[in-house]
N, C-alpha and C. Protein backbone atom coordinates (compact mmCIF):
# COMPACT_ATOMS: atom_id res chain seq x y z
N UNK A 1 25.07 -7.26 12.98
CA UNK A 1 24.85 -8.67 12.75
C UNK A 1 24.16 -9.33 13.94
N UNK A 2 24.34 -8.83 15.37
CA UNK A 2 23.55 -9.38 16.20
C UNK A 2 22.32 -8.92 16.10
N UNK A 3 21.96 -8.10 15.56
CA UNK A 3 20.38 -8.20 15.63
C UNK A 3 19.34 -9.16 14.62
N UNK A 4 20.15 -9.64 14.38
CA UNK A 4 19.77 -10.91 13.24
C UNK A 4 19.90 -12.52 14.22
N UNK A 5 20.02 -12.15 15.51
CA UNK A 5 19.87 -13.25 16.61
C UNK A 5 19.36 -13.31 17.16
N UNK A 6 18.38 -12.39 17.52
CA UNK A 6 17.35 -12.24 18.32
C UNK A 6 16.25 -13.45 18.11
N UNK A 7 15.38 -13.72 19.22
CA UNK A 7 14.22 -14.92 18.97
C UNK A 7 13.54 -14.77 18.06
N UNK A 8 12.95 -13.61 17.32
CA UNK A 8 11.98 -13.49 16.48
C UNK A 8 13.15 -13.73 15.04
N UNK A 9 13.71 -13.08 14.97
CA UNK A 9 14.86 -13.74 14.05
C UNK A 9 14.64 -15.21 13.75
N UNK A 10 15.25 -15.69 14.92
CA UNK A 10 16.00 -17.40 15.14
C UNK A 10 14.70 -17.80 14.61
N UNK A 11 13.71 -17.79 14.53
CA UNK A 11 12.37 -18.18 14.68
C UNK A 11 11.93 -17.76 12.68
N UNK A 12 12.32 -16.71 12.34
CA UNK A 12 12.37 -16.26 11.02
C UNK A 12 13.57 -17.31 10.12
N UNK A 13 14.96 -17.75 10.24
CA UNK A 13 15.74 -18.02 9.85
C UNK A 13 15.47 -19.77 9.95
N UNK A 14 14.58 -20.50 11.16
CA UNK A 14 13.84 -21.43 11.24
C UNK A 14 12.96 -22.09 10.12
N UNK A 15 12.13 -21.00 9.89
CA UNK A 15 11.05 -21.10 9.22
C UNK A 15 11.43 -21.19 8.05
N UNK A 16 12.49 -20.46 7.32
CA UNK A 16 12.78 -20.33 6.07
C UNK A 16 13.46 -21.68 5.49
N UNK A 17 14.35 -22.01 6.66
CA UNK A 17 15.11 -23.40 6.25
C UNK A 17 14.07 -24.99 6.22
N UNK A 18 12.99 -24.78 7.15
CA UNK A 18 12.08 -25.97 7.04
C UNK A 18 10.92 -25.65 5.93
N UNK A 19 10.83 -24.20 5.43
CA UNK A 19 9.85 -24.40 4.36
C UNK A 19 10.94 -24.54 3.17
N UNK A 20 11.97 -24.31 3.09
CA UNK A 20 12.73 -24.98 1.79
C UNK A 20 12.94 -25.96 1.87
N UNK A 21 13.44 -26.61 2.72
CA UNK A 21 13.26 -28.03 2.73
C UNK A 21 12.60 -28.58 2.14
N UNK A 22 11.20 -28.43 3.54
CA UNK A 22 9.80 -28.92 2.92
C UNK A 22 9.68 -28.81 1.50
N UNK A 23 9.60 -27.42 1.21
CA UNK A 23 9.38 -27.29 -0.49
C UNK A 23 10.25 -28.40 -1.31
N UNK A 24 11.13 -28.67 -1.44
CA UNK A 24 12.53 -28.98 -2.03
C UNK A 24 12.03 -30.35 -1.85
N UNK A 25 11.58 -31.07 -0.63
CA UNK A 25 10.95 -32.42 -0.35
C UNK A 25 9.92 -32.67 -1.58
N UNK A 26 9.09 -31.73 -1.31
CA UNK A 26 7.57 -32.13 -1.97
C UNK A 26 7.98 -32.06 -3.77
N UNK A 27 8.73 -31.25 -3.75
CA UNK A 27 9.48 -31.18 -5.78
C UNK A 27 9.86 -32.56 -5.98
N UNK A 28 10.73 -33.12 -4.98
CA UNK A 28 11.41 -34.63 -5.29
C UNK A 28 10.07 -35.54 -5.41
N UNK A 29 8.79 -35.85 -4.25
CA UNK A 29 8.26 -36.16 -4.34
C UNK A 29 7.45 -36.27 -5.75
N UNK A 30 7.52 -34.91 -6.14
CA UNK A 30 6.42 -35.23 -7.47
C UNK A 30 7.08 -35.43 -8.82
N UNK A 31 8.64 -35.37 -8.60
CA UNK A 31 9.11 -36.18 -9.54
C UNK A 31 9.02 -37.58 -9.72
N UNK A 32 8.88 -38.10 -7.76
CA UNK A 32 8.83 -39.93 -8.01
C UNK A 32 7.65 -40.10 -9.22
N UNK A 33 6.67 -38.99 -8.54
CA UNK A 33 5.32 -39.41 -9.34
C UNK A 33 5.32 -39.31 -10.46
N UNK A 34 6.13 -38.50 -11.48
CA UNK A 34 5.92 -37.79 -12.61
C UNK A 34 6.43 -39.40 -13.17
N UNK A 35 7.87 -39.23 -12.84
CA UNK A 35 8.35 -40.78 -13.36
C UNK A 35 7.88 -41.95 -13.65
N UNK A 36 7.02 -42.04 -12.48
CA UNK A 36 5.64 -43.21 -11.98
C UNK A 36 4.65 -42.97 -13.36
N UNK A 37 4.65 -41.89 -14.36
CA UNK A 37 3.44 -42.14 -15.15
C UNK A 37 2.37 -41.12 -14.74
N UNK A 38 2.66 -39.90 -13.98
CA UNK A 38 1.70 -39.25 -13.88
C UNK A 38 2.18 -37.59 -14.27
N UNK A 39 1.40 -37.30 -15.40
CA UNK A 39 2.36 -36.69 -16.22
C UNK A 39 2.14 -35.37 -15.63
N UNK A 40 0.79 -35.36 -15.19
CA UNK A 40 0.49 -33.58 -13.90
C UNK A 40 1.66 -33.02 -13.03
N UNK A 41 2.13 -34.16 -12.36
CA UNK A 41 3.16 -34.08 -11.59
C UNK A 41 4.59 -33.45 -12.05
N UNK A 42 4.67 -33.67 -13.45
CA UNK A 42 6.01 -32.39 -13.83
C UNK A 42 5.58 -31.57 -13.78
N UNK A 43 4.17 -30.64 -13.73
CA UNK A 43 4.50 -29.43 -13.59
C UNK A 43 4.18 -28.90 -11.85
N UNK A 44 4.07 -29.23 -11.12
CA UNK A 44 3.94 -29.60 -9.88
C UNK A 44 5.55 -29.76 -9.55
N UNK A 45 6.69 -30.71 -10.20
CA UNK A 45 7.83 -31.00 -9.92
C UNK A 45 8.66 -29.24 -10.17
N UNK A 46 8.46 -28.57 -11.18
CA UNK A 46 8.94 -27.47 -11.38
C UNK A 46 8.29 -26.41 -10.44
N UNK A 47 7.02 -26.76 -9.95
CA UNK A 47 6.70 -25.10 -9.14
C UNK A 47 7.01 -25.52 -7.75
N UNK A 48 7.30 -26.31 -7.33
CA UNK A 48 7.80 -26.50 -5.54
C UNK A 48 9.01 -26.00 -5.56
N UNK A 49 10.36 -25.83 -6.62
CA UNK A 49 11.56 -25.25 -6.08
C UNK A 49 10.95 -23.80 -6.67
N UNK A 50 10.06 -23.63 -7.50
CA UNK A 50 10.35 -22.13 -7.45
C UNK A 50 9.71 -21.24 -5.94
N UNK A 51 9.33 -22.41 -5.54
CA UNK A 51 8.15 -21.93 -3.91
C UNK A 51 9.63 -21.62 -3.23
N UNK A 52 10.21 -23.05 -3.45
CA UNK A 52 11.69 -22.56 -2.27
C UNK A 52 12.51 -21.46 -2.53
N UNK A 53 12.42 -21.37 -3.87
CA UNK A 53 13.32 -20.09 -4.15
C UNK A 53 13.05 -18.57 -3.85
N UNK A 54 11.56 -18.88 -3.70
CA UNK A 54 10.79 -17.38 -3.77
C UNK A 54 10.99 -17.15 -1.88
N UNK A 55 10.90 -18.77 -1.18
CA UNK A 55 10.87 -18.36 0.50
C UNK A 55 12.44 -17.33 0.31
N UNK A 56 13.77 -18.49 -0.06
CA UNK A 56 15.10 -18.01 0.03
C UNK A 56 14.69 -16.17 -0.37
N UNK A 57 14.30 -15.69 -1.65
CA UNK A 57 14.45 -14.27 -1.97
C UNK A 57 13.85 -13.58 -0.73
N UNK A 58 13.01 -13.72 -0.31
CA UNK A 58 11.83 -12.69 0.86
C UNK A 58 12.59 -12.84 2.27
N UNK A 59 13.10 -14.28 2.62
CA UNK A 59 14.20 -14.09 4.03
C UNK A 59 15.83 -13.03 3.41
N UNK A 60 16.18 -13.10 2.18
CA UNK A 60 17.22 -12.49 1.82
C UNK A 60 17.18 -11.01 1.67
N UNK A 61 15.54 -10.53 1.53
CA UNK A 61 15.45 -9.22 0.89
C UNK A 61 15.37 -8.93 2.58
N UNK A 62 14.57 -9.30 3.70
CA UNK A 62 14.12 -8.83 4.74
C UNK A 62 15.60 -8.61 5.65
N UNK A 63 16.31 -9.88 6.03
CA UNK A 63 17.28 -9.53 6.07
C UNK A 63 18.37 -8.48 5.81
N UNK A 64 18.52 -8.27 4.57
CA UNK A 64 19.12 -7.07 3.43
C UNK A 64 18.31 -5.76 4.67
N UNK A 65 16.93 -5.67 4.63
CA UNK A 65 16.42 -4.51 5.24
C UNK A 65 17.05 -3.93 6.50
N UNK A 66 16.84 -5.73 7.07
CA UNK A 66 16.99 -5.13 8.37
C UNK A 66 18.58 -4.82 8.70
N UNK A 67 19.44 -5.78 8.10
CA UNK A 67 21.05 -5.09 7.96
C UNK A 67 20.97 -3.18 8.18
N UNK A 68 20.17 -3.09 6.38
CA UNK A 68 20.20 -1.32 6.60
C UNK A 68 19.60 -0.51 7.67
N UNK A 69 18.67 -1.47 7.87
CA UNK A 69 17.59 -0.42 8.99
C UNK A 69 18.75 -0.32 10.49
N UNK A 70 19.56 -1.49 10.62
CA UNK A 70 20.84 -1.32 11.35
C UNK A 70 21.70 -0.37 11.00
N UNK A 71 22.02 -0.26 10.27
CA UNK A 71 23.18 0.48 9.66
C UNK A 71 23.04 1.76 10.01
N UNK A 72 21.36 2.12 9.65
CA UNK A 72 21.16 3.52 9.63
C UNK A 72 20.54 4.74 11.08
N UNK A 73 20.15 3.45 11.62
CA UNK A 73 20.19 3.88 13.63
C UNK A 73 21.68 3.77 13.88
N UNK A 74 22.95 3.30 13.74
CA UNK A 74 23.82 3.58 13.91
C UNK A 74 24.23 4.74 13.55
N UNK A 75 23.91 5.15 12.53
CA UNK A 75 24.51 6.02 12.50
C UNK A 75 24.35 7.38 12.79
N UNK A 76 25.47 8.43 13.19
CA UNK A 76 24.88 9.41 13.87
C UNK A 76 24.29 10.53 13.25
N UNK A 77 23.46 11.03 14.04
CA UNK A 77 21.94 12.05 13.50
C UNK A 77 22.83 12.99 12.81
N UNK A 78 22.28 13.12 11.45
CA UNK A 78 22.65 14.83 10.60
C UNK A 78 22.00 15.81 11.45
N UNK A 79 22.67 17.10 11.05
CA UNK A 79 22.88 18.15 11.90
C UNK A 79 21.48 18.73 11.13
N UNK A 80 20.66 19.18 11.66
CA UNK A 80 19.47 19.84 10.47
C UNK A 80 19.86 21.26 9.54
N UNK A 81 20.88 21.87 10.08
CA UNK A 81 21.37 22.92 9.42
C UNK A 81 22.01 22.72 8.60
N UNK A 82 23.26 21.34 8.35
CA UNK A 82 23.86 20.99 7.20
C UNK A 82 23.03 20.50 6.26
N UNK A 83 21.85 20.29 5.94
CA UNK A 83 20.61 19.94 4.90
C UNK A 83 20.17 20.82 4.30
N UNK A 84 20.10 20.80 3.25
CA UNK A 84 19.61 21.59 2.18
C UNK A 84 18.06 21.63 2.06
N UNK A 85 17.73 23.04 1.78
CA UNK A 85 15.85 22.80 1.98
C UNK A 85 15.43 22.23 0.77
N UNK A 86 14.57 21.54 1.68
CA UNK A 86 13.72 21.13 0.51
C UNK A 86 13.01 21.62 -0.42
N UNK A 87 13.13 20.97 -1.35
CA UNK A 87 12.08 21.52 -2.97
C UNK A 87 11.48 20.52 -3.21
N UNK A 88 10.27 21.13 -4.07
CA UNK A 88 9.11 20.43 -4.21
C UNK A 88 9.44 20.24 -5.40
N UNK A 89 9.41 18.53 -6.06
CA UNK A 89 9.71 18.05 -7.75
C UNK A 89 8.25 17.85 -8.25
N UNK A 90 8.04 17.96 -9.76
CA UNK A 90 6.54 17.98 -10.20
C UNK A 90 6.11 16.76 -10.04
N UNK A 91 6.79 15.95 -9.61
CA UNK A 91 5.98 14.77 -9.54
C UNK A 91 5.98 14.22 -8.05
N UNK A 92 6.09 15.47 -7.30
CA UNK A 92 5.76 14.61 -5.83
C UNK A 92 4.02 14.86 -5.32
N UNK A 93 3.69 14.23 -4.30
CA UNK A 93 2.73 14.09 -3.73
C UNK A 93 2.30 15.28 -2.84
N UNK A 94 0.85 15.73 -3.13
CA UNK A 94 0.90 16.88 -2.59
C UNK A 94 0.63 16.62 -1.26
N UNK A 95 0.93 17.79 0.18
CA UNK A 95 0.51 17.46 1.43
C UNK A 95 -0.97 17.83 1.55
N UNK A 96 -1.35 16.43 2.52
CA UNK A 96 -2.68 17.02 3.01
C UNK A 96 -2.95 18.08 3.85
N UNK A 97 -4.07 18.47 3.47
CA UNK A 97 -4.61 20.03 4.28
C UNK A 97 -5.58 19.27 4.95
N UNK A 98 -6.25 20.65 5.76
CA UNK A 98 -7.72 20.69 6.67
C UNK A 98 -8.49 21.39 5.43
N UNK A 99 -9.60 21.06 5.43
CA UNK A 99 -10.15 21.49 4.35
C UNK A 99 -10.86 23.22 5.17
N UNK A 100 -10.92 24.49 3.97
CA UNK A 100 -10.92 25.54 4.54
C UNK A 100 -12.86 25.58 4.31
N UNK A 101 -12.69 26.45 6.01
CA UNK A 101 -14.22 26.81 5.76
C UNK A 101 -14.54 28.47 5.25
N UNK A 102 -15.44 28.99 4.21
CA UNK A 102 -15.43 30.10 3.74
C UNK A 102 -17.29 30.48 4.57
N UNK A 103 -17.32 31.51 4.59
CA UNK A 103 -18.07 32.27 5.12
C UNK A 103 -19.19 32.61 4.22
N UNK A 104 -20.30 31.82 4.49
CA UNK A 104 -21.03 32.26 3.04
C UNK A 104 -22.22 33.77 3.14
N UNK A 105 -22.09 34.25 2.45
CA UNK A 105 -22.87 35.54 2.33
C UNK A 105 -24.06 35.55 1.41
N UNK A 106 -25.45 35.80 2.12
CA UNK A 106 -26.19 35.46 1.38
C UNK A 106 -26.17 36.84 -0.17
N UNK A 107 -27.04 36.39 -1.36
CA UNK A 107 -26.59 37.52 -2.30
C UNK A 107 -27.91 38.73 -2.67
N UNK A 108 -27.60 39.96 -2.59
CA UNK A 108 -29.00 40.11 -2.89
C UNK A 108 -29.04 40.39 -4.50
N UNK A 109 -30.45 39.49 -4.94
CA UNK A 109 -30.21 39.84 -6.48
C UNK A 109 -31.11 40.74 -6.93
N UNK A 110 -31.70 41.02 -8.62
CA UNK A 110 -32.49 41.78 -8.59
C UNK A 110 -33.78 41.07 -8.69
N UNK A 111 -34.93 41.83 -8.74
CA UNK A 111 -36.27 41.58 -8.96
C UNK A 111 -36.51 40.68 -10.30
N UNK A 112 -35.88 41.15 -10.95
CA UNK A 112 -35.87 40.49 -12.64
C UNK A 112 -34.96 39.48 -13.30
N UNK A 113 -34.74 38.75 -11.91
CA UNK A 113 -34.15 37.61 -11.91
C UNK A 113 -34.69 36.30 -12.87
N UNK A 114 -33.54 35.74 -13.53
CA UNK A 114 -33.93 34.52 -14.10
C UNK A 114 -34.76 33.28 -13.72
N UNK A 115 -35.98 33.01 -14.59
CA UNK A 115 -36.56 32.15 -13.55
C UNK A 115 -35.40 30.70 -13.40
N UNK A 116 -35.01 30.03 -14.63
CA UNK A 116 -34.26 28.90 -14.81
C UNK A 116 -32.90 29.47 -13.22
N UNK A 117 -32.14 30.44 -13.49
CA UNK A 117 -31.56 30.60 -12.62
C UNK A 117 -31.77 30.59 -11.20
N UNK A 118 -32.74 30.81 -11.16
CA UNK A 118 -33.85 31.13 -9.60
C UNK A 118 -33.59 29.71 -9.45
N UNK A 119 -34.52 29.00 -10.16
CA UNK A 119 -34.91 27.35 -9.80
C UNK A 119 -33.23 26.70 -9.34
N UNK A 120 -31.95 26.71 -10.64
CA UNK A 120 -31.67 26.00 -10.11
C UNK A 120 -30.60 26.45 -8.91
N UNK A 121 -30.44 27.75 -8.66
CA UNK A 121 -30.26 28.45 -7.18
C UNK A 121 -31.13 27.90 -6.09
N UNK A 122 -31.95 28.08 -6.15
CA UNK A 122 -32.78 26.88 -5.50
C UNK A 122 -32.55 25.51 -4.97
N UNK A 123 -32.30 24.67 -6.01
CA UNK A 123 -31.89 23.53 -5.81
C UNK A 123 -30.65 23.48 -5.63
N UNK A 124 -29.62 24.17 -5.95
CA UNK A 124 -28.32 24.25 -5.25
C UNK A 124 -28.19 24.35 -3.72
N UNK A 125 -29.25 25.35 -3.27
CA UNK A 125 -29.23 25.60 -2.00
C UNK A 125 -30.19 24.18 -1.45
N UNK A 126 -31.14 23.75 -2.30
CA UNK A 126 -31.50 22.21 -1.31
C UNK A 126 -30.42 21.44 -1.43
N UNK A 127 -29.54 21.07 -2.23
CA UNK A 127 -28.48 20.24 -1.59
C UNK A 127 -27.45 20.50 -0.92
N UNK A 128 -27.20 21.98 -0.84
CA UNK A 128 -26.55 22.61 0.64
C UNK A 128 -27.28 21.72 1.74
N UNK A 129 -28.49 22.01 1.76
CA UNK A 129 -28.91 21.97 3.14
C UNK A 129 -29.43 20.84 3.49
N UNK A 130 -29.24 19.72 2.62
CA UNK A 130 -29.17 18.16 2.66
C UNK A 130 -28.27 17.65 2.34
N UNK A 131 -26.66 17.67 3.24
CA UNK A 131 -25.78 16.93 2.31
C UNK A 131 -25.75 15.47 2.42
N UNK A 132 -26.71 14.32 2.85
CA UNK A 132 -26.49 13.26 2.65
C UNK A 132 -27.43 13.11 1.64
N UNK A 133 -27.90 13.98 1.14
CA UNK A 133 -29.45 13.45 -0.12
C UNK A 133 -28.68 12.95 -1.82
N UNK A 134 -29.54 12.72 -2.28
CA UNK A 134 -28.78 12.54 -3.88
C UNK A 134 -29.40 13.16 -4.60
N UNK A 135 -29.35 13.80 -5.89
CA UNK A 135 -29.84 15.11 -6.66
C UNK A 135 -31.15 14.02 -7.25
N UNK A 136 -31.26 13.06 -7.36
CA UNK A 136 -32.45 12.87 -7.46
C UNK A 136 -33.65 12.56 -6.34
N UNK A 137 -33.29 13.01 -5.25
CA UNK A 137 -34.04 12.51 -3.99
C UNK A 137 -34.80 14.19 -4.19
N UNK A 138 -34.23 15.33 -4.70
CA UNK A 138 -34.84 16.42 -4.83
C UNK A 138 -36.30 16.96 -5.24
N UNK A 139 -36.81 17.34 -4.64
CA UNK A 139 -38.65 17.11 -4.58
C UNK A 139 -38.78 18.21 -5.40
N UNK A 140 -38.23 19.21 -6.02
CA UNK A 140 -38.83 19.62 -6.83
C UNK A 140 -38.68 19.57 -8.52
């Protein structure tokens, strides 16, 4: 609970109480008006407390966090041997790799090679050897 006293806190718990306020002010306000004959102003009168209500949820949820995020530096470190290994579920996220480099070998083919194949062997190998180009920047 003391870490919910700290300045940046006091300064968080500040803020929350003068923008509900505020909010909660400006709702009354646009009821004078609504009353006054200005009929915009009810719906203006209904969205300023939901402003205050939404500050109250976000200081309550952060709070809530930081309680746990307390709770859980307190408490003392699991042993890594009492943990069970991990398994991978089908719906988790896969880890990133380094992407692998393969060794390319040039091929020898025969004499009676395809011309269509030739060509676009060809142009496979020009965009090897231009990788910022775009397949239509290809000159042949």
């Amino acid at each position: 609970m003391r870490r919910l006293w700290t300045p940046a806190w006091i300064a968080r718990h500040v803020a929350m109480v003068v923008l509900v306020v505020g909010f909660l002010g400006l709702g009354w306000w646009q009821i004078s008006r609504a009353t006054a004959g200005n009929s915009l102003s009810w719906g203006y009168a209904v969205e300023w407390p939901i402003f205050a209500g939404f500050v109250v949820y976000v200081w309550w949820r952060e709070v809530k966090l930081a309680r746990r995020r307390a709770t859980d530096a307190d408490a003392p470190p699991a042993d890594p041997a009492d943990e069970p290994a991990p398994t991978v579920t089908t719906g988790s996220r896969p880890a990133v790799r380094r992407p692998v480099r393969v060794s390319r070998v040039p091929v020898t083919g025969d004499v009676g090679e395809d011309t269509d194949l030739a060509a676009y062997n060809h142009y496979l190998s020009w965009l090897n050897a231009n990788p910022g180009a775009r397949p239509g920047d290809y000159p042949g």
